[in-house]
C-alpha atoms as a PDB file:
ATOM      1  CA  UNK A   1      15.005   1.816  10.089  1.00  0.00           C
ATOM      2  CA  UNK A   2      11.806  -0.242   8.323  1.00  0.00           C
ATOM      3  CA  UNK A   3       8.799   2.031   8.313  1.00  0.00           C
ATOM      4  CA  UNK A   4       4.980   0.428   7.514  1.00  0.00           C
ATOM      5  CA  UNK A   5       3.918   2.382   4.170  1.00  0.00           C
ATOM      6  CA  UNK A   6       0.718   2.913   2.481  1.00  0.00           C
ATOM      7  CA  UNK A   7       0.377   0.936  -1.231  1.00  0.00           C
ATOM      8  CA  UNK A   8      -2.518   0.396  -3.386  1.00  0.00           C
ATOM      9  CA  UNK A   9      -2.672  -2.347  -5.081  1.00  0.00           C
ATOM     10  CA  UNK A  10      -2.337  -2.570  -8.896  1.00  0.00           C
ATOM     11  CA  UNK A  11      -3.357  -6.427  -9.765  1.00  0.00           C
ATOM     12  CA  UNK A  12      -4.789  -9.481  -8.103  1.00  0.00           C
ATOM     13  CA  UNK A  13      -2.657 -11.591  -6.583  1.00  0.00           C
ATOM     14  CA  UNK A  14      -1.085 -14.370  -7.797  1.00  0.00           C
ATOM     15  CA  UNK A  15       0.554 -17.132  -5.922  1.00  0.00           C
ATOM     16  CA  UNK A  16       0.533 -15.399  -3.143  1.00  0.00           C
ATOM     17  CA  UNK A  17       2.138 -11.988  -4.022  1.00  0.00           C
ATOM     18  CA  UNK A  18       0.705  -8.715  -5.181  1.00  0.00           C
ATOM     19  CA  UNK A  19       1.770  -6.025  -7.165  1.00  0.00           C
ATOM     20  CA  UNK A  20       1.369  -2.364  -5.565  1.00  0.00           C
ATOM     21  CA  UNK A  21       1.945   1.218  -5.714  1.00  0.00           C
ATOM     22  CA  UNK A  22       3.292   3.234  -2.932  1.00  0.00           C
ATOM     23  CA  UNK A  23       2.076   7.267  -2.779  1.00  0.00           C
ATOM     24  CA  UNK A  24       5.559   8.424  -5.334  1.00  0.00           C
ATOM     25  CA  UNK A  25       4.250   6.092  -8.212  1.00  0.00           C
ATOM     26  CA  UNK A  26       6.661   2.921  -7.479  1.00  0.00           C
ATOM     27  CA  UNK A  27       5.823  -0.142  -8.126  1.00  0.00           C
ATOM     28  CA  UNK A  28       6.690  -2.978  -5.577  1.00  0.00           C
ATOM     29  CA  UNK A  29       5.885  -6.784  -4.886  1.00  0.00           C
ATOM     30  CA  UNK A  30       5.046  -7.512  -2.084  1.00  0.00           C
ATOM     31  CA  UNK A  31       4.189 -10.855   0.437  1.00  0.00           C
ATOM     32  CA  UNK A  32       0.204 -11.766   1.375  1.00  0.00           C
ATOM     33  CA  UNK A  33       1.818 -14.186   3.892  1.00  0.00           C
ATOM     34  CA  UNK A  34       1.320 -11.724   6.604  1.00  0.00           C
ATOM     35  CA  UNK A  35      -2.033 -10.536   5.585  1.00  0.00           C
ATOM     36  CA  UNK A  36      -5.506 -10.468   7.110  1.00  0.00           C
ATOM     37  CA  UNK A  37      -8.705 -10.225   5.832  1.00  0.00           C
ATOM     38  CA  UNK A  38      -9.905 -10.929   2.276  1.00  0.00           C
ATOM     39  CA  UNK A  39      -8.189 -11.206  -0.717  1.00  0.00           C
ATOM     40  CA  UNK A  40      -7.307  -7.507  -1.929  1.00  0.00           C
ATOM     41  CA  UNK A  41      -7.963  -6.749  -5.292  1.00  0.00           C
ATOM     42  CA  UNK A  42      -6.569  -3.756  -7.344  1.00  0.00           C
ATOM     43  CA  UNK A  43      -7.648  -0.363  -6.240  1.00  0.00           C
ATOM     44  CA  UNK A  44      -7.585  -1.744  -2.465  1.00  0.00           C
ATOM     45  CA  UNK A  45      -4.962   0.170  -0.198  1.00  0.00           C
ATOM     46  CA  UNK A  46      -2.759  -1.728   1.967  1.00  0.00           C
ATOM     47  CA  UNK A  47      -0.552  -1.082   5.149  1.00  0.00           C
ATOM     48  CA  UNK A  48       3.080  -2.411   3.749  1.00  0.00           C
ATOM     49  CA  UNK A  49       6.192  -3.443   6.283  1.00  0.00           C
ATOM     50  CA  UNK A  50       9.032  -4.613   4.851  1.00  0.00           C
ATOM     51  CA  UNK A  51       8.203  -6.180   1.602  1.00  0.00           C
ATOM     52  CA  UNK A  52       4.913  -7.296   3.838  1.00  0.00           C
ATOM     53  CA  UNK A  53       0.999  -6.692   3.148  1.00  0.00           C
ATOM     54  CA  UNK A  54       0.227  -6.407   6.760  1.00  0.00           C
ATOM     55  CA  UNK A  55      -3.665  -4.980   6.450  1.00  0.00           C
ATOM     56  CA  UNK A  56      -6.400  -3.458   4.613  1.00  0.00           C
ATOM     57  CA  UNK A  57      -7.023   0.372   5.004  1.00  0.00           C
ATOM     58  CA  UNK A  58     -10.460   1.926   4.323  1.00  0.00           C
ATOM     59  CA  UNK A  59     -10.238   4.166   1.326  1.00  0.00           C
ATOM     60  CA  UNK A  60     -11.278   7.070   2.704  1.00  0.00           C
ATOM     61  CA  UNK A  61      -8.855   6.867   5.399  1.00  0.00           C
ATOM     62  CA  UNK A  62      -5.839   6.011   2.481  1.00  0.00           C
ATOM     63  CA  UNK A  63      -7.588   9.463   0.489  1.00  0.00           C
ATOM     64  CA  UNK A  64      -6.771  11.141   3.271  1.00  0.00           C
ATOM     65  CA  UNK A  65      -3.130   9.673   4.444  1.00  0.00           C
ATOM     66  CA  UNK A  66      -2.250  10.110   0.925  1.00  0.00           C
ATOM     67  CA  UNK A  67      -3.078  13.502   0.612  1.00  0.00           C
ATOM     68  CA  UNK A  68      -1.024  14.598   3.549  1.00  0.00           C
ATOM     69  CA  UNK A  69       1.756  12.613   2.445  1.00  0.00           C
ATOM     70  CA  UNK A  70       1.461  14.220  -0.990  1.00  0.00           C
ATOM     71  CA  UNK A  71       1.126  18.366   0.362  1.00  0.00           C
ATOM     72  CA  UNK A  72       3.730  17.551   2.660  1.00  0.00           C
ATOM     73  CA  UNK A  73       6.187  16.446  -0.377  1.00  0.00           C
ATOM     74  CA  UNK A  74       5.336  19.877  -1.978  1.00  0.00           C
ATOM     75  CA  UNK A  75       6.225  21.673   1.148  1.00  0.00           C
ATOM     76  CA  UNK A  76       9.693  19.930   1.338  1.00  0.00           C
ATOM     77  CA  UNK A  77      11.109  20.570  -2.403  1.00  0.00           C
END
Protein backbone atom coordinates (compact mmCIF):
# COMPACT_ATOMS: atom_id res chain seq x y z
CA UNK A 1 0.00 0.00 0.00
CA UNK A 2 1.43 3.73 -1.29
CA UNK A 3 0.85 6.23 1.47
CA UNK A 4 1.20 10.35 0.65
CA UNK A 5 4.21 11.45 3.07
CA UNK A 6 5.39 14.68 4.31
CA UNK A 7 9.14 15.86 2.78
CA UNK A 8 10.89 19.06 2.97
CA UNK A 9 12.73 19.94 0.47
CA UNK A 10 16.56 20.15 0.55
CA UNK A 11 17.54 21.98 -2.97
CA UNK A 12 15.90 23.73 -5.86
CA UNK A 13 14.86 21.85 -8.45
CA UNK A 14 16.47 21.00 -11.33
CA UNK A 15 15.05 19.68 -14.51
CA UNK A 16 12.18 19.02 -13.07
CA UNK A 17 13.04 16.93 -9.92
CA UNK A 18 13.76 17.86 -6.36
CA UNK A 19 15.68 16.57 -3.72
CA UNK A 20 13.79 16.07 -0.21
CA UNK A 21 13.77 14.86 3.21
CA UNK A 22 11.08 12.81 4.68
CA UNK A 23 10.47 13.22 8.83
CA UNK A 24 13.41 9.94 9.60
CA UNK A 25 16.23 12.02 7.81
CA UNK A 26 16.07 10.17 4.21
CA UNK A 27 16.80 11.65 1.42
CA UNK A 28 14.61 11.01 -1.75
CA UNK A 29 14.07 12.42 -5.40
CA UNK A 30 11.24 13.01 -6.23
CA UNK A 31 8.86 14.15 -9.60
CA UNK A 32 7.42 18.08 -9.88
CA UNK A 33 5.34 16.64 -12.77
CA UNK A 34 2.42 16.31 -10.53
CA UNK A 35 2.86 19.49 -8.68
CA UNK A 36 0.85 22.66 -8.14
CA UNK A 37 1.64 25.89 -7.22
CA UNK A 38 5.03 27.65 -7.36
CA UNK A 39 8.25 26.42 -7.65
CA UNK A 40 9.31 25.02 -4.07
CA UNK A 41 12.49 25.95 -2.89
CA UNK A 42 14.50 24.29 -0.01
CA UNK A 43 13.02 24.56 3.40
CA UNK A 44 9.40 24.28 1.68
CA UNK A 45 7.41 21.07 2.88
CA UNK A 46 5.72 19.01 0.42
CA UNK A 47 2.85 16.33 0.37
CA UNK A 48 4.84 13.22 -1.44
CA UNK A 49 2.86 10.06 -3.24
CA UNK A 50 4.76 7.69 -4.75
CA UNK A 51 7.96 9.21 -5.83
CA UNK A 52 5.36 12.34 -6.56
CA UNK A 53 5.43 16.13 -5.21
CA UNK A 54 1.74 16.36 -5.14
CA UNK A 55 1.39 19.92 -3.03
CA UNK A 56 2.70 22.54 -0.88
CA UNK A 57 1.96 22.37 2.95
CA UNK A 58 2.03 25.52 5.14
CA UNK A 59 4.87 25.27 7.58
CA UNK A 60 3.16 25.56 10.48
CA UNK A 61 0.86 22.89 9.60
CA UNK A 62 4.23 20.49 8.50
CA UNK A 63 5.71 21.80 12.38
CA UNK A 64 2.96 20.33 13.62
CA UNK A 65 2.43 16.91 11.43
CA UNK A 66 6.00 16.42 12.03
CA UNK A 67 5.95 16.63 15.53
CA UNK A 68 3.27 14.05 15.97
CA UNK A 69 4.90 11.86 13.64
CA UNK A 70 8.13 12.29 15.59
CA UNK A 71 6.46 11.66 19.58
CA UNK A 72 4.62 8.98 18.11
CA UNK A 73 8.05 7.19 16.88
CA UNK A 74 9.27 7.58 20.54
CA UNK A 75 6.19 5.97 21.85
CA UNK A 76 6.62 2.90 19.51
CA UNK A 77 10.47 1.88 20.24
Amino acid sequence: MCMSRLHRVVSAPIGGWVTVEDVEGDEHRVSLLAFEGSQPGPGDWLVVHSGYALQSVDPAEASAITNELRAAQTVER
